[in-house]
N, C-alpha and C. Protein backbone atom coordinates (compact mmCIF):
# COMPACT_ATOMS: atom_id res chain seq x y z
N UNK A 1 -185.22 -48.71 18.97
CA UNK A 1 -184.76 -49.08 17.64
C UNK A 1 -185.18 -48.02 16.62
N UNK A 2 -184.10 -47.45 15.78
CA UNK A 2 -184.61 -46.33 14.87
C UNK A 2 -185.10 -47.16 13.96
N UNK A 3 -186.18 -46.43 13.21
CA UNK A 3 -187.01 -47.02 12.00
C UNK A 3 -185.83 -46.77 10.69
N UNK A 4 -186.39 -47.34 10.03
CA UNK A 4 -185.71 -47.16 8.36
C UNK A 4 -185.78 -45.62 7.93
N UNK A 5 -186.80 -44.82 7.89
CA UNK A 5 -187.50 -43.17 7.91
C UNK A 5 -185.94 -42.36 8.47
N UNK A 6 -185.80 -43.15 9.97
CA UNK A 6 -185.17 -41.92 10.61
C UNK A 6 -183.67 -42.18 10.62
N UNK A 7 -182.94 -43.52 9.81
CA UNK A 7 -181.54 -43.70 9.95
C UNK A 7 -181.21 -42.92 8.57
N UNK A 8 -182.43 -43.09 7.32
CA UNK A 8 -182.05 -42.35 6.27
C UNK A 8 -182.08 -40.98 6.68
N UNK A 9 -182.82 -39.88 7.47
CA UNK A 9 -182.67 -38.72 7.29
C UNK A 9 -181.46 -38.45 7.89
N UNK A 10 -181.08 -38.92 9.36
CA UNK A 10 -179.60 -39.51 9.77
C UNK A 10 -178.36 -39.54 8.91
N UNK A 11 -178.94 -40.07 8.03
CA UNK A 11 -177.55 -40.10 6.73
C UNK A 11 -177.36 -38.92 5.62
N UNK A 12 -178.49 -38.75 5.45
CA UNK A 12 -178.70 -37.69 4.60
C UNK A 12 -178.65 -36.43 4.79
N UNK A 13 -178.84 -35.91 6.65
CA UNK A 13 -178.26 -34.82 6.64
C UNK A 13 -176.89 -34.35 7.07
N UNK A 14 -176.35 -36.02 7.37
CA UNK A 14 -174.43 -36.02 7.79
C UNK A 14 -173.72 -35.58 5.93
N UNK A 15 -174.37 -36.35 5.06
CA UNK A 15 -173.85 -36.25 3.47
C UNK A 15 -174.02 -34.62 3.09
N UNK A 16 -175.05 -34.16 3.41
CA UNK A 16 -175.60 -32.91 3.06
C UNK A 16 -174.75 -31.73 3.58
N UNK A 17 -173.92 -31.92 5.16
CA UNK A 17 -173.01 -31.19 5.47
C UNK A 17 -171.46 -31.64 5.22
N UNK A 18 -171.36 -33.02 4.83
CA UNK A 18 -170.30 -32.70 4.36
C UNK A 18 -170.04 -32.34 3.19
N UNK A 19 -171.30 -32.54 2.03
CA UNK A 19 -170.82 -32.21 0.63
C UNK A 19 -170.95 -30.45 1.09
N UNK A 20 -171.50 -29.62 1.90
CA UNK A 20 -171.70 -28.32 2.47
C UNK A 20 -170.24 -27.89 2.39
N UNK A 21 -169.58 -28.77 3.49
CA UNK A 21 -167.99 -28.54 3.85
C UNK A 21 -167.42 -28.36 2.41
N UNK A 22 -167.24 -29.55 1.65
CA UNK A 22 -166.29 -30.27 0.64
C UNK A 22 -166.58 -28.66 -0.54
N UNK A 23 -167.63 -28.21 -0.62
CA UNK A 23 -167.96 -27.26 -1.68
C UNK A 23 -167.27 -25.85 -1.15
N UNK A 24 -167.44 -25.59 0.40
CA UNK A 24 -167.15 -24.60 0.69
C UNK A 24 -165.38 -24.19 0.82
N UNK A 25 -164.77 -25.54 1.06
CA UNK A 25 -163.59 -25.77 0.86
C UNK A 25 -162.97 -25.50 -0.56
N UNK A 26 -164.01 -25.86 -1.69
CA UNK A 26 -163.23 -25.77 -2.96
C UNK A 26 -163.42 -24.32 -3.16
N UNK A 27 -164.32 -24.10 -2.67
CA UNK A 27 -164.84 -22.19 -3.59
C UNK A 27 -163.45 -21.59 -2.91
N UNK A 28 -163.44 -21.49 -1.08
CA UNK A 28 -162.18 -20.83 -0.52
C UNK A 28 -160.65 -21.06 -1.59
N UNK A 29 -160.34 -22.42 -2.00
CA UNK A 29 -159.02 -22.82 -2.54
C UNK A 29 -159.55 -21.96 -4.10
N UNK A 30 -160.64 -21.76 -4.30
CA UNK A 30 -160.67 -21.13 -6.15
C UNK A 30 -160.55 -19.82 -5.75
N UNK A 31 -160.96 -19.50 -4.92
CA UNK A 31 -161.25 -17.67 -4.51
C UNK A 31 -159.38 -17.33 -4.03
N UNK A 32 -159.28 -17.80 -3.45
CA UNK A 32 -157.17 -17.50 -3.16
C UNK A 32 -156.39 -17.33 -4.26
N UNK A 33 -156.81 -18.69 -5.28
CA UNK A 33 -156.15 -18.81 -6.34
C UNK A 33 -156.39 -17.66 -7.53
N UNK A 34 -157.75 -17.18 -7.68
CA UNK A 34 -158.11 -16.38 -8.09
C UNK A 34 -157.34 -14.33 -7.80
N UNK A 35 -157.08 -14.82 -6.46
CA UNK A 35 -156.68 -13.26 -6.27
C UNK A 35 -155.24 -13.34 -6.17
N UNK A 36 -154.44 -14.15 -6.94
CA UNK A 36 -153.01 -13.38 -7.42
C UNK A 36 -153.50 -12.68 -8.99
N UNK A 37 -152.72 -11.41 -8.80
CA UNK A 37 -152.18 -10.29 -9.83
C UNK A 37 -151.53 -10.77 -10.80
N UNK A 38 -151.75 -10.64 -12.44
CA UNK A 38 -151.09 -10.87 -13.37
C UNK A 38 -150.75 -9.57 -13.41
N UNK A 39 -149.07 -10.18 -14.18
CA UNK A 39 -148.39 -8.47 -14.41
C UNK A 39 -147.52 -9.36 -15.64
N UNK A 40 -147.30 -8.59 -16.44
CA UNK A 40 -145.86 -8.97 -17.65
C UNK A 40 -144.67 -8.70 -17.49
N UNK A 41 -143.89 -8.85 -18.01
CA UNK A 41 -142.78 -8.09 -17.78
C UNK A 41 -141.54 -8.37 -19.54
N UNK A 42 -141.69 -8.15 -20.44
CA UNK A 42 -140.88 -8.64 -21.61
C UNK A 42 -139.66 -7.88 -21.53
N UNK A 43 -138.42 -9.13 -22.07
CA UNK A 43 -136.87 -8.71 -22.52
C UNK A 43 -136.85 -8.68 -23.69
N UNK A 44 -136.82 -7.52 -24.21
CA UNK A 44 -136.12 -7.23 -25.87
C UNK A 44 -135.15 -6.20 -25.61
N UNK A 45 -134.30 -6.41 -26.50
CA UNK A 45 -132.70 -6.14 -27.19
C UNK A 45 -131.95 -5.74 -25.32
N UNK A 46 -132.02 -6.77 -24.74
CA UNK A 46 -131.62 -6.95 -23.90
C UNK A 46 -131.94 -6.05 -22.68
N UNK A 47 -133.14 -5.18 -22.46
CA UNK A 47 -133.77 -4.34 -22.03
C UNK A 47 -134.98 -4.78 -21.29
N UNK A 48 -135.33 -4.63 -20.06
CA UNK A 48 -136.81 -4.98 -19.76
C UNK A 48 -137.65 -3.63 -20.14
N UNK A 49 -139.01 -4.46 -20.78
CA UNK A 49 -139.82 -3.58 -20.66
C UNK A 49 -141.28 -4.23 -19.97
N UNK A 50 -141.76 -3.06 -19.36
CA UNK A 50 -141.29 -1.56 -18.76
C UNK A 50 -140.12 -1.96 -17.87
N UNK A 51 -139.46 -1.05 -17.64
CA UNK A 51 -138.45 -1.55 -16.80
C UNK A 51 -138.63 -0.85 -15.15
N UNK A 52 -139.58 -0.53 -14.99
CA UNK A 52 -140.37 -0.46 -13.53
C UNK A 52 -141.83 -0.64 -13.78
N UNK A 53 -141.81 -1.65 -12.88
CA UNK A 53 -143.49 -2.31 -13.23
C UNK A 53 -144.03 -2.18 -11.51
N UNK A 54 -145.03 -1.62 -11.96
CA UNK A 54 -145.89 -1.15 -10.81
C UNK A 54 -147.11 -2.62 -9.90
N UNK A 55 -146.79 -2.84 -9.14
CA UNK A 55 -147.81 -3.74 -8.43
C UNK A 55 -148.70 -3.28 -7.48
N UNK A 56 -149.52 -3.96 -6.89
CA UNK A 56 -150.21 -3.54 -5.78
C UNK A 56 -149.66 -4.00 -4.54
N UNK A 57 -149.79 -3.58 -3.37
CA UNK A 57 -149.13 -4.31 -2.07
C UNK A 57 -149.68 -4.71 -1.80
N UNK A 58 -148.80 -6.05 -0.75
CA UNK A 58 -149.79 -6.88 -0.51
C UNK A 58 -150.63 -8.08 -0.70
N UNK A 59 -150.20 -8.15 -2.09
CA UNK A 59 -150.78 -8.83 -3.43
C UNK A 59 -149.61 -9.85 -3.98
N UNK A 60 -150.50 -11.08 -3.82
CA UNK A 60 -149.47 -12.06 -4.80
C UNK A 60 -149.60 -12.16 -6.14
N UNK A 61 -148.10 -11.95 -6.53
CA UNK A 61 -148.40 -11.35 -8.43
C UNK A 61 -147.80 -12.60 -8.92
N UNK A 62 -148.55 -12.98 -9.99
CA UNK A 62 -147.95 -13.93 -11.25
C UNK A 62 -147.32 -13.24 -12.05
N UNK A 63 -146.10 -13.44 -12.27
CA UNK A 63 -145.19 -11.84 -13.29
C UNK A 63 -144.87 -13.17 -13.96
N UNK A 64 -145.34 -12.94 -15.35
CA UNK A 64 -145.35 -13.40 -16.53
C UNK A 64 -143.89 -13.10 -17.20
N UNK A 65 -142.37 -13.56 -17.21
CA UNK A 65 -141.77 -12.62 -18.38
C UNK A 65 -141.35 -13.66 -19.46
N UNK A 66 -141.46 -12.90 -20.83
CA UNK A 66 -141.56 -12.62 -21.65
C UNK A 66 -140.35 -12.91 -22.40
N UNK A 67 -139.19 -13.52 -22.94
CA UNK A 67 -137.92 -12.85 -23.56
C UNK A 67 -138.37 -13.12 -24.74
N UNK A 68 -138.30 -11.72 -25.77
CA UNK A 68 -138.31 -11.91 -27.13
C UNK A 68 -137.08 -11.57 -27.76
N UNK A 69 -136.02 -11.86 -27.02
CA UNK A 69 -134.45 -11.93 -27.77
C UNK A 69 -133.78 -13.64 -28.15
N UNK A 70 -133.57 -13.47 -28.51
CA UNK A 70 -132.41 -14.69 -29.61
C UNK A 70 -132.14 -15.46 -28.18
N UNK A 71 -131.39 -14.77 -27.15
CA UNK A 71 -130.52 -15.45 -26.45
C UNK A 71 -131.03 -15.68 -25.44
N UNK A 72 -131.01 -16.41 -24.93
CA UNK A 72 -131.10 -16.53 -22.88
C UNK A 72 -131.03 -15.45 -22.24
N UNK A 73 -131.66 -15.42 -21.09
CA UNK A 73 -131.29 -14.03 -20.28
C UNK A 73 -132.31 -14.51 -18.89
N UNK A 74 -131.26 -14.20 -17.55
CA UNK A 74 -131.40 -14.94 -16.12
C UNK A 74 -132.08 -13.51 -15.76
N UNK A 75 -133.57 -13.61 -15.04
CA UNK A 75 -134.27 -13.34 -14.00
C UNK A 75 -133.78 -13.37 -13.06
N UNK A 76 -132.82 -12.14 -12.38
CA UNK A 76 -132.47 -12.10 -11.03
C UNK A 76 -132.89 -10.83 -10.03
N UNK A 77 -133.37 -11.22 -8.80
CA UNK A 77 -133.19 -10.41 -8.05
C UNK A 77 -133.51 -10.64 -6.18
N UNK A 78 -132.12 -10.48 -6.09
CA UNK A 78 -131.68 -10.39 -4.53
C UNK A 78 -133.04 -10.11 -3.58
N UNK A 79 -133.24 -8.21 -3.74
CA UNK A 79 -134.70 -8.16 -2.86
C UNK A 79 -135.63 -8.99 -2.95
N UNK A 80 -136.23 -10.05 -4.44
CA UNK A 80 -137.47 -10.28 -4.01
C UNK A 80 -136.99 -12.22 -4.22
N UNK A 81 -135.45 -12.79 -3.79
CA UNK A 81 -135.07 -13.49 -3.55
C UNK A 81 -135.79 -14.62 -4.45
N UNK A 82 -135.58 -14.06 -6.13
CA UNK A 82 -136.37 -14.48 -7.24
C UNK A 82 -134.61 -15.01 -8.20
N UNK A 83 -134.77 -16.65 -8.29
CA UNK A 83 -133.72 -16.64 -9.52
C UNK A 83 -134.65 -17.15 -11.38
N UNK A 84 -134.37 -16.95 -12.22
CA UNK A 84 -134.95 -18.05 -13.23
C UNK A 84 -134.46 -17.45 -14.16
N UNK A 85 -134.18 -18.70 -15.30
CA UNK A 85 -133.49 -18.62 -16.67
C UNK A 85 -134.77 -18.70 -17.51
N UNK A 86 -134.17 -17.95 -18.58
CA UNK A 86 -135.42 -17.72 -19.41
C UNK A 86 -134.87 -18.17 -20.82
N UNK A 87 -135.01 -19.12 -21.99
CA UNK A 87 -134.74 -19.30 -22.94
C UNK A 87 -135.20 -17.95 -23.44
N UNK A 88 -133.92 -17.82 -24.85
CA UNK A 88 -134.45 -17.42 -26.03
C UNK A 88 -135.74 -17.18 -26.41
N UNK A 89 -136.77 -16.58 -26.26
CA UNK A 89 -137.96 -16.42 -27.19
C UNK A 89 -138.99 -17.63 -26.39
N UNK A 90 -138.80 -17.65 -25.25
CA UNK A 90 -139.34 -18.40 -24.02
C UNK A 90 -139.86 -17.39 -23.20
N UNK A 91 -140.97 -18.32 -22.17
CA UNK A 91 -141.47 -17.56 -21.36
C UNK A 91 -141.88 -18.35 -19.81
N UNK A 92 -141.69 -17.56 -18.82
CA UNK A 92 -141.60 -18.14 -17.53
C UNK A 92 -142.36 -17.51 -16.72
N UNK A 93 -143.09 -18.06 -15.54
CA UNK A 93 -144.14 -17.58 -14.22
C UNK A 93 -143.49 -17.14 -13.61
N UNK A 94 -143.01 -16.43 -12.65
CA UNK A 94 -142.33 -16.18 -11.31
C UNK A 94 -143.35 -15.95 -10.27
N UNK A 95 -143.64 -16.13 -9.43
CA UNK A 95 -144.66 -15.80 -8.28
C UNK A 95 -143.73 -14.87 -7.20
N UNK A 96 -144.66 -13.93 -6.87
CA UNK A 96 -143.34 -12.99 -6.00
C UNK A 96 -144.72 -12.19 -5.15
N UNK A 97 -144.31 -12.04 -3.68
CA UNK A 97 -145.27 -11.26 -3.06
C UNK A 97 -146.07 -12.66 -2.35
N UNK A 98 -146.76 -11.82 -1.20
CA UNK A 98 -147.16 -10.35 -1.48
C UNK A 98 -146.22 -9.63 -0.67
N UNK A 99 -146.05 -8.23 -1.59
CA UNK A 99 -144.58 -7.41 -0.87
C UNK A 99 -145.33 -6.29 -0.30
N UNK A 100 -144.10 -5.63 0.75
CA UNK A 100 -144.61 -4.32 1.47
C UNK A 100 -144.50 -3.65 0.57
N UNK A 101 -145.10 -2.27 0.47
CA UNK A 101 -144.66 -1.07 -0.09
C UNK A 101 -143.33 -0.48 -0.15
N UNK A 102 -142.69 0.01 -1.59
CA UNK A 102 -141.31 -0.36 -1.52
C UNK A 102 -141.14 -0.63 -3.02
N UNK A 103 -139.62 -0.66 -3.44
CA UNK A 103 -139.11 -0.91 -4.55
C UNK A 103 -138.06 -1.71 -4.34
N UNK A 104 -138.18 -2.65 -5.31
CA UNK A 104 -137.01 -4.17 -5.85
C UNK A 104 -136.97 -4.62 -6.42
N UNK A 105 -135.39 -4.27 -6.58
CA UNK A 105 -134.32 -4.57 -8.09
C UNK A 105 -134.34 -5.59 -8.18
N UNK A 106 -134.42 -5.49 -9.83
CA UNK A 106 -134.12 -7.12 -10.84
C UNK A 106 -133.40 -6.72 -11.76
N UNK A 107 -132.15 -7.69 -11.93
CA UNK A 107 -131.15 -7.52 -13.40
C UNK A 107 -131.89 -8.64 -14.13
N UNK A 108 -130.92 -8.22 -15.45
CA UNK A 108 -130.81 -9.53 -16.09
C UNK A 108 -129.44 -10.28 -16.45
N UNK A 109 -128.87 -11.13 -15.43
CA UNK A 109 -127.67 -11.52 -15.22
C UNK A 109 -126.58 -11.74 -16.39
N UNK A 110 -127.01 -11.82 -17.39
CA UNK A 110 -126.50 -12.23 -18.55
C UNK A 110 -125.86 -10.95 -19.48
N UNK A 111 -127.04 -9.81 -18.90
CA UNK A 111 -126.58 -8.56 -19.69
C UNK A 111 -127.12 -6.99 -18.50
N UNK A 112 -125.97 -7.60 -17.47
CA UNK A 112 -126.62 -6.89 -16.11
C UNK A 112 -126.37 -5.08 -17.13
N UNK A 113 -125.40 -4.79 -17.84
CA UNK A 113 -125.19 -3.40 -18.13
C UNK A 113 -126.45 -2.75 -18.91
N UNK A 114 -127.60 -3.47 -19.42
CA UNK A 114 -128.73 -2.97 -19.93
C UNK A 114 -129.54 -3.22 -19.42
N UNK A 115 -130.05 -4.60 -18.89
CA UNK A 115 -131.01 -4.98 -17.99
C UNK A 115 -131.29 -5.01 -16.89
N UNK A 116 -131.92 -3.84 -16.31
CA UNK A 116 -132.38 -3.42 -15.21
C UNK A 116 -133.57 -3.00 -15.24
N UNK A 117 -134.15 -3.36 -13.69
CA UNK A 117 -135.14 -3.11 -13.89
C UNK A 117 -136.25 -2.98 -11.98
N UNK A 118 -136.78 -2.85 -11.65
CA UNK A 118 -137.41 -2.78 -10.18
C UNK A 118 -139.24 -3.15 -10.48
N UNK A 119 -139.26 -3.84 -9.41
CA UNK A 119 -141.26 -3.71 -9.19
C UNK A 119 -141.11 -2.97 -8.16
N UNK A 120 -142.16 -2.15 -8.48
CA UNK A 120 -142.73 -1.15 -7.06
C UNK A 120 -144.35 -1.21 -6.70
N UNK A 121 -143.98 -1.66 -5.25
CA UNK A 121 -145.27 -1.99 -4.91
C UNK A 121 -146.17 -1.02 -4.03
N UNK A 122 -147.14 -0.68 -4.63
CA UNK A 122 -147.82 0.43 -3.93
C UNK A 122 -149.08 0.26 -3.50
């Protein structure tokens, strides 16, 4: 028959590895989340700027864009199989990557004859 002494240390060192687990689990899910890449990307007068934006490879990027024009203007691009509408003077996340080394095109569907633009990932 275990004493009272030895069912508590029993318990206390099953709690002790799982709060071990439960902590080591959250740091891994903060540390992942932590290593995507912020990058910008802003539309004015129907133009991206920069209109080649440099990434790292490999790397999952949060590309921030930006439109500071009046009108709407669609986030497209085929290579990195990215669609999104962007209000007027709105702003949107895209998550893209992590990509090989390499360059890929993005218009801006609305005003494909000015808005162009590529990430290159190096």
């Amino acid at each position: 028959m275990q004493t009272f002494h030895t069912r508590m240390k029993s318990t206390s060192g099953k709690a002790l590895s799982q709060l071990i687990l439960a902590t080591g689990l959250c740091m891994t899910a903060a540390a992942s989340g932590a290593a995507d890449l912020d990058a910008l990307l802003v539309i004015k007068n129907h133009r991206f700027e920069p209109a080649e934006l440099k990434v790292a490879a490999n790397q999952r990027v949060r590309l921030t864009v930006h439109n500071q024009d009046a009108t709407p203007e669609e986030f497209e691009s085929h290579d990195l199989n990215r669609e999104k509408v962007i209000p007027g003077g709105g702003k949107a996340v895209i998550f893209i990557g992590p990509l090989k080394p390499g360059r890929y095109a993005f218009v801006g569907e609305f005003n494909e004859a000015t808005a162009k633009g590529a990430v290159i990932a190096e």
